[in-house]
Protein backbone atom coordinates (compact mmCIF):
# COMPACT_ATOMS: atom_id res chain seq x y z
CA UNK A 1 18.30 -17.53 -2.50
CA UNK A 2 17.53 -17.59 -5.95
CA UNK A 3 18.43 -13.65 -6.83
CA UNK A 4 16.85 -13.65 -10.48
CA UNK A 5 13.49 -14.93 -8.91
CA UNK A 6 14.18 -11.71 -5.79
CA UNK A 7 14.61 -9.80 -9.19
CA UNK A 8 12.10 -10.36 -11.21
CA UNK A 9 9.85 -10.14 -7.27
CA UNK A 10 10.91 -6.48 -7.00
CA UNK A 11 9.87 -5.81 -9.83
CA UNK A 12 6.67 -7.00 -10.34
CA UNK A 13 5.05 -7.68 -7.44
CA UNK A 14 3.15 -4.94 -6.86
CA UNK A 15 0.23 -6.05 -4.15
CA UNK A 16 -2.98 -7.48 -3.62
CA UNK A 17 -6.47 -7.40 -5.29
CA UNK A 18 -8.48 -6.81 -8.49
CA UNK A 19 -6.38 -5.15 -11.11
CA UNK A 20 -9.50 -3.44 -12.12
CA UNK A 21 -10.55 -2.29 -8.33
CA UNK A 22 -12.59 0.86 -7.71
CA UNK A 23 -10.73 1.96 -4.90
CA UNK A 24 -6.55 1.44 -4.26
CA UNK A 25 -4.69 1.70 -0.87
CA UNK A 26 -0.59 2.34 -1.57
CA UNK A 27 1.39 2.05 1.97
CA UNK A 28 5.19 1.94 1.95
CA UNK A 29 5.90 -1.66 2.48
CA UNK A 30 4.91 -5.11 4.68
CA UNK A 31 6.07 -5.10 7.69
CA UNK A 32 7.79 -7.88 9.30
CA UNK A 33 5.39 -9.23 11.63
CA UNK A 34 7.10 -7.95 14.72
CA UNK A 35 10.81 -9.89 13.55
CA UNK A 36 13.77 -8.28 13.60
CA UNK A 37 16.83 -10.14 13.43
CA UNK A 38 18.39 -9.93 10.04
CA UNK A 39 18.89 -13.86 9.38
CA UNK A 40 14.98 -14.67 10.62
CA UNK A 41 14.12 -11.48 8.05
CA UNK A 42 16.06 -12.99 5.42
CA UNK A 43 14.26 -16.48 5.77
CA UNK A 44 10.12 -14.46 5.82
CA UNK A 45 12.10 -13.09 2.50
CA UNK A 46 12.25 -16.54 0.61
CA UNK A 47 8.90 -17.38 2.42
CA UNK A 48 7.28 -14.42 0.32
CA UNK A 49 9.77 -15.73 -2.88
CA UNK A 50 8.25 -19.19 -2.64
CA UNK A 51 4.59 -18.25 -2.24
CA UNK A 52 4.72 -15.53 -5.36
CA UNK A 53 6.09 -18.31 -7.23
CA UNK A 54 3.41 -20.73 -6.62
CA UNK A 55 1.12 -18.35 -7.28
CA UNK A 56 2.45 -17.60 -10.82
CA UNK A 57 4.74 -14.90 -10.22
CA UNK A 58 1.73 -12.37 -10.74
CA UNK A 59 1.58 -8.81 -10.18
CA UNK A 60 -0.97 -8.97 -7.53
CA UNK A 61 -1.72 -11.76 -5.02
CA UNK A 62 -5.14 -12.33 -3.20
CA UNK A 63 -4.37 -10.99 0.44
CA UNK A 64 -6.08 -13.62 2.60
CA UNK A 65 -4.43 -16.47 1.03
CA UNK A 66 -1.41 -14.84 0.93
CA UNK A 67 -1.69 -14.29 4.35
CA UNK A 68 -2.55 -18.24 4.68
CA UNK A 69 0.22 -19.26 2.74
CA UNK A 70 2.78 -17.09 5.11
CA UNK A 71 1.02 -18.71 8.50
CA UNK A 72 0.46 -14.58 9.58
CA UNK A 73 -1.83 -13.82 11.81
CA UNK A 74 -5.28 -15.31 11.08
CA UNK A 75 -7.15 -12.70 12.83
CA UNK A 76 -7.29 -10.53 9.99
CA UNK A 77 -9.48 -12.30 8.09
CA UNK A 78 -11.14 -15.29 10.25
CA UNK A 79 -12.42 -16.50 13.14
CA UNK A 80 -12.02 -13.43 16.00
CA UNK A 81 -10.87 -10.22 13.46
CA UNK A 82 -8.99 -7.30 15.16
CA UNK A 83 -8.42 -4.47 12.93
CA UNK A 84 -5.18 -4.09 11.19
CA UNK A 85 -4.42 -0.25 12.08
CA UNK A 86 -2.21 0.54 9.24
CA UNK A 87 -5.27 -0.30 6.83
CA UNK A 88 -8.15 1.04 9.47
CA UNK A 89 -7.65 4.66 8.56
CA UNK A 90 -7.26 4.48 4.61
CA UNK A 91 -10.39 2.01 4.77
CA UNK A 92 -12.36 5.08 6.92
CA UNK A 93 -11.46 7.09 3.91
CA UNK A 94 -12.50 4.88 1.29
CA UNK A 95 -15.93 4.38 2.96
CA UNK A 96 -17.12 8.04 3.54
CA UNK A 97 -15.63 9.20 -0.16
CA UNK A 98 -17.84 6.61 -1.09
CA UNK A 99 -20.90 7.26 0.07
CA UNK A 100 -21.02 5.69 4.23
CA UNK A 101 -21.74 8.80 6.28
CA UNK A 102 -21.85 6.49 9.64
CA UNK A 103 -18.22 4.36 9.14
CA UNK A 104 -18.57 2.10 12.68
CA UNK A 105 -15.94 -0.46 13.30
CA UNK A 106 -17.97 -3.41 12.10
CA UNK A 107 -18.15 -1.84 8.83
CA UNK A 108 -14.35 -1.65 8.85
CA UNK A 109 -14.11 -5.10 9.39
CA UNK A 110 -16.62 -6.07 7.07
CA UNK A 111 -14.47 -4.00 4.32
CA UNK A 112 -11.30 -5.88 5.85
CA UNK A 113 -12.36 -9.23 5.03
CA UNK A 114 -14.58 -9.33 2.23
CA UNK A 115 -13.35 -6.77 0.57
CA UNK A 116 -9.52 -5.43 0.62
CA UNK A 117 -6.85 -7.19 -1.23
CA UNK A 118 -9.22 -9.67 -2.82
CA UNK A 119 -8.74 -10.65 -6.31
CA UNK A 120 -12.56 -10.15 -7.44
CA UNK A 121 -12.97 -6.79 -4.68
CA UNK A 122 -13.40 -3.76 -5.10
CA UNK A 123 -10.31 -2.17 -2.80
CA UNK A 124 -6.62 -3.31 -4.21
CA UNK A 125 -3.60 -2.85 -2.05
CA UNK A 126 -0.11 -1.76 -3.36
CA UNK A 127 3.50 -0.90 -1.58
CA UNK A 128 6.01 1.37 -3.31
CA UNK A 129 8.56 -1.14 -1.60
CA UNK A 130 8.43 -4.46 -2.64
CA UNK A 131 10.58 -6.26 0.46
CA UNK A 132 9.17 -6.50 4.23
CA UNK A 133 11.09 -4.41 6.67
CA UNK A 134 10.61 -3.92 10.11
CA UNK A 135 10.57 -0.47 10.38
CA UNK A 136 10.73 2.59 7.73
CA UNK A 137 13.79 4.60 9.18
CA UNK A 138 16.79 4.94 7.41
CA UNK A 139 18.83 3.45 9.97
CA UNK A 140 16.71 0.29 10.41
CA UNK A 141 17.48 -2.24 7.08
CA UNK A 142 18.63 -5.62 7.86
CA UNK A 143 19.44 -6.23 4.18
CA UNK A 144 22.51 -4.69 4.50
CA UNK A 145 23.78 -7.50 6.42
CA UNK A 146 22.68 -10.79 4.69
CA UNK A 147 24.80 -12.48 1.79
CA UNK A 148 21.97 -11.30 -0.41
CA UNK A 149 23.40 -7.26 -0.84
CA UNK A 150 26.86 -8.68 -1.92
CA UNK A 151 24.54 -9.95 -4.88
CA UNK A 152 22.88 -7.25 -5.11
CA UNK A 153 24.97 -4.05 -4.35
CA UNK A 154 21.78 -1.86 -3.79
CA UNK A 155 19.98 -3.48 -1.07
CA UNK A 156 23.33 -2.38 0.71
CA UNK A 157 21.59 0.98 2.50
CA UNK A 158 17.71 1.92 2.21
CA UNK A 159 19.07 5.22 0.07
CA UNK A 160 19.99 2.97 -2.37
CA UNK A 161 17.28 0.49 -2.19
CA UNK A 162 14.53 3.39 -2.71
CA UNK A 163 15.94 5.01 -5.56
CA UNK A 164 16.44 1.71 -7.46
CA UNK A 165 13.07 -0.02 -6.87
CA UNK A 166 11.22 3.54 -7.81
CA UNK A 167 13.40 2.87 -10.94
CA UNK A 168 12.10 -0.33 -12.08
CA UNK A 169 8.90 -0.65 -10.01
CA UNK A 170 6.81 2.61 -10.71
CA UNK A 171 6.02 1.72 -14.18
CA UNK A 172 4.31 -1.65 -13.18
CA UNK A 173 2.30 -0.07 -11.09
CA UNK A 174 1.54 3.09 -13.26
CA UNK A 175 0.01 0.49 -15.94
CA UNK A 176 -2.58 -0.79 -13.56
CA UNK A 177 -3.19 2.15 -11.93
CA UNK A 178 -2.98 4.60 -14.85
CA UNK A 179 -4.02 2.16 -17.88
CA UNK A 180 -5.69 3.59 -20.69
CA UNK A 181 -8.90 1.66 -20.15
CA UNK A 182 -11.55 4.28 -19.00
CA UNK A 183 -14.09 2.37 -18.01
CA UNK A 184 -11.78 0.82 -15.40
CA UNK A 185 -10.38 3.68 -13.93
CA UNK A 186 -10.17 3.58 -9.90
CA UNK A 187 -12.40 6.27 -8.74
CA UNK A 188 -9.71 6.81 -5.83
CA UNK A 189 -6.24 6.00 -5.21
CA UNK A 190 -5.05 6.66 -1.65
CA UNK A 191 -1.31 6.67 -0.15
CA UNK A 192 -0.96 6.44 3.54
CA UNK A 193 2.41 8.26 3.92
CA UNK A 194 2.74 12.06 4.42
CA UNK A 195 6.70 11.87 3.57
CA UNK A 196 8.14 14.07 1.04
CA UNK A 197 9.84 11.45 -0.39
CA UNK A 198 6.96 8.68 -0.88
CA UNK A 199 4.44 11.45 -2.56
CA UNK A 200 7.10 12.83 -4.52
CA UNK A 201 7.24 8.68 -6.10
CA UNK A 202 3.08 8.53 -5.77
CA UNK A 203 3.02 11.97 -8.38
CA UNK A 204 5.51 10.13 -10.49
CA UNK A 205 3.82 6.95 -11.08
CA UNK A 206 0.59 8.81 -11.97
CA UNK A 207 1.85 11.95 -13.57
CA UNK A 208 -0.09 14.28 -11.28
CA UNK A 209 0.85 16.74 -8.81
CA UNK A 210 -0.60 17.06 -4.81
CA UNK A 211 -1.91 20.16 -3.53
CA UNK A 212 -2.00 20.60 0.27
CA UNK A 213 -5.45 20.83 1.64
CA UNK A 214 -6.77 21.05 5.59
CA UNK A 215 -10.38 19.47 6.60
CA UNK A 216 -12.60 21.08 8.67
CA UNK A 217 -10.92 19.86 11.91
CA UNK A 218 -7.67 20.81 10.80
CA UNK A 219 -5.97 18.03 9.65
CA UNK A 220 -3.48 17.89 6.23
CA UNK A 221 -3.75 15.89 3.23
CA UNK A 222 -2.60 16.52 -0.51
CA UNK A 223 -5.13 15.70 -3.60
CA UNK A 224 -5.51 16.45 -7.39
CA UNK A 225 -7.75 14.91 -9.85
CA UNK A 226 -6.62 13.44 -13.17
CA UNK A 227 -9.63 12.03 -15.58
CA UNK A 228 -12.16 9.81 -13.91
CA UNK A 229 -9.85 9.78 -10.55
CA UNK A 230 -9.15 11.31 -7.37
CA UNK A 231 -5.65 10.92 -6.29
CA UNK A 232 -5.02 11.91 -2.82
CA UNK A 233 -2.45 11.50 0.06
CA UNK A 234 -3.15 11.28 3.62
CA UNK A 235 -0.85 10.51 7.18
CA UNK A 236 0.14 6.95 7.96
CA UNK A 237 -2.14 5.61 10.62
CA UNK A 238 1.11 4.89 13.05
CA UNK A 239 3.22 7.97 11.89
CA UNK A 240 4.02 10.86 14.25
CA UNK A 241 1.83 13.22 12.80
CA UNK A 242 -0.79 13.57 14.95
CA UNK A 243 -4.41 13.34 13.24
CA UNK A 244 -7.43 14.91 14.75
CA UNK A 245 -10.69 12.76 15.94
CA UNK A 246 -12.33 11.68 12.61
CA UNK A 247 -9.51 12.19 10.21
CA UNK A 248 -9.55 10.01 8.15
CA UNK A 249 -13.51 10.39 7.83
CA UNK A 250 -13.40 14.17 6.89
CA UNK A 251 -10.67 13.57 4.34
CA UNK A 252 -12.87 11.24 2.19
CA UNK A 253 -16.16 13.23 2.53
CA UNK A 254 -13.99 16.39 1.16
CA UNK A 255 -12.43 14.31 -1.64
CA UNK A 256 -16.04 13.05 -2.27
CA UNK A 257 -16.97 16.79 -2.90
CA UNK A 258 -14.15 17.81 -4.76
CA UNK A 259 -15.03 14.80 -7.08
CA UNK A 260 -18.35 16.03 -7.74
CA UNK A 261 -17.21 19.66 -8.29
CA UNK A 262 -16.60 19.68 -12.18
C-alpha cells in the first residue's frame, strides 16, 4: 500500500458533494459494507486509495459514482432504492428545517438520489474519520492488525487513530465548512452522533459551542448558531439512544424556528 497516498487520503478526503452545498450531513465514518475480516478490510482500503486517486485526489468525491466505482450496493441510487438508514434521519431533518412540513419516504428517496453527496447538490456529506470501519467501538479496529500500523504507529488502537486524524483533518474541513465566503455559507450543518467525544471535534472545527435542547416529544439534540448558520447535533439513526416517533422531523422544524428568531 502506498502509505504517502493513505496519508495525504486522511487528510484530505473529507466526503461527498458541492463544496458550496446549502445543507451538510457529518457522520463518523463509512462503514464497511457488512466485512469484517481485517485482510478483506485492508483490500476495500486500497479500493477507496485507488478510486480517490483517479478522481484527482480531491477533497470531496461525487457519492453515486463513488459508490459505482467501489461496486457497493446499487440500490442506493438506481434501479429498486431502499433507504440507507444512517442518512434517512439527518435527511428528515434537513427537509422539515427547510421548509417540507409532510417528509414521506418518497421524498427521502428523492433527496437520496438526486440530491445528497452530489457534486452540483445542494446536501454535502462529510466523516470526521476518514478510513471505513466496521463498527465504531473501541474494541472493534482491524487496523491494528494489518502491516499498514507498523507504518503508521497510530492506526495501532482507535484512541490513537481519533486524536491524530482530528489533528490534521479538522482544518480541511473547517475551510469548506467555515470559509469566509458569506454568500456560500451552509444554512445547516448537521452531525449524526450524540457522543461526547464526536461533538466535542464538531465545536472544534467550527468554533462554536452546543447547547442541549429537547423537542416537543422529548427527544435531545444540541444547536448554536454562528453567522448565516445553524449548527446542530442530533442521535445516530442506529445508536442506542432511543428517539421518539418523528424525531428527526421535530428537530429540524425547531432549528427552523430558532433560525428565524434574530
Amino acid at each position: 500500500m502506498d502509505i504517502n497516498l493513505l496519508n495525504n487520503f486522511m487528510a484530505n478526503f473529507l466526503g461527498f458533494g458541492n463544496p458550496n452545498a446549502e445543507y451538510w450531513m457529518i457522520g463518523i465514518e463509512e462503514g464497511t459494507q457488512g466485512e469484517e475480516d481485517p485482510h478483506k478490510i485492508e483490500l476495500l482500503l486500497g479500493r477507496y486509495l485507488e478510486a480517490w486517486k483517479e478522481d484527482g485526489c480531491k477533497n470531496l468525491m461525487d457519492l453515486p459514482t463513488f459508490h459505482k466505482k467501489m461496486h457497493f450496493r446499487k440500490d442506493r441510487f438506481d434501479g429498486n432504492i431502499q433507504k440507507q438508514r444512517s442518512w434517512e434521519g439527518p435527511i428528515r431533518t434537513i427537509l422539515t428545517f427547510s421548509g417540507y412540513s409532510d417528509v414521506s419516504d418518497q421524498l427521502v428517496l428523492k433527496q437520496q438520489v438526486e440530491q445528497l453527496g452530489r457534486i452540483d447538490s445542494r446536501i454535502g456529506l462529510m466523516e470526521l474519520n476518514p478510513l471505513p470501519a466496521p463498527s465504531t467501538m473501541k474494541d472493534v479496529w482491524p487496523y491494528k492488525k494489518l502491516e499498514v500500523s507498523r507504518n503508521i504507529p497510530w492506526l495501532s488502537s482507535r484512541n490513537k487513530y481519533e486524536k491524530r486524524v482530528s489533528e490534521i483533518r479538522l482544518p480541511s474541513m473547517a475551510k469548506v465548512l467555515c470559509g469566509s465566503d458569506s454568500d456560500h455559507a451552509p444554512q445547516l450543518v448537521l452531525l449524526y452522533s450524540s457522543r461526547n467525544f464526536n461533538r466535542s471535534r464538531f465545536e472544534k472545527i467550527n468554533s462554536i459551542n452546543l447547547v442541549l435542547t429537547q423537542t416537543l416529544t422529548e427527544g435531545k439534540y444540541w444547536s448554536c448558531k454562528k453567522g448565516q448558520t445553524v449548527f446542530a447535533a442530533v442521535h445516530h439513526p442506529n445508536s442506542r439512544e432511543k428517539t421518539p416517533p418523528g424525531y428527526y422531523e421535530d428537530v429540524g422544524r425547531m432549528l427552523r424556528e430558532f433560525k428565524s428568531n434574530p
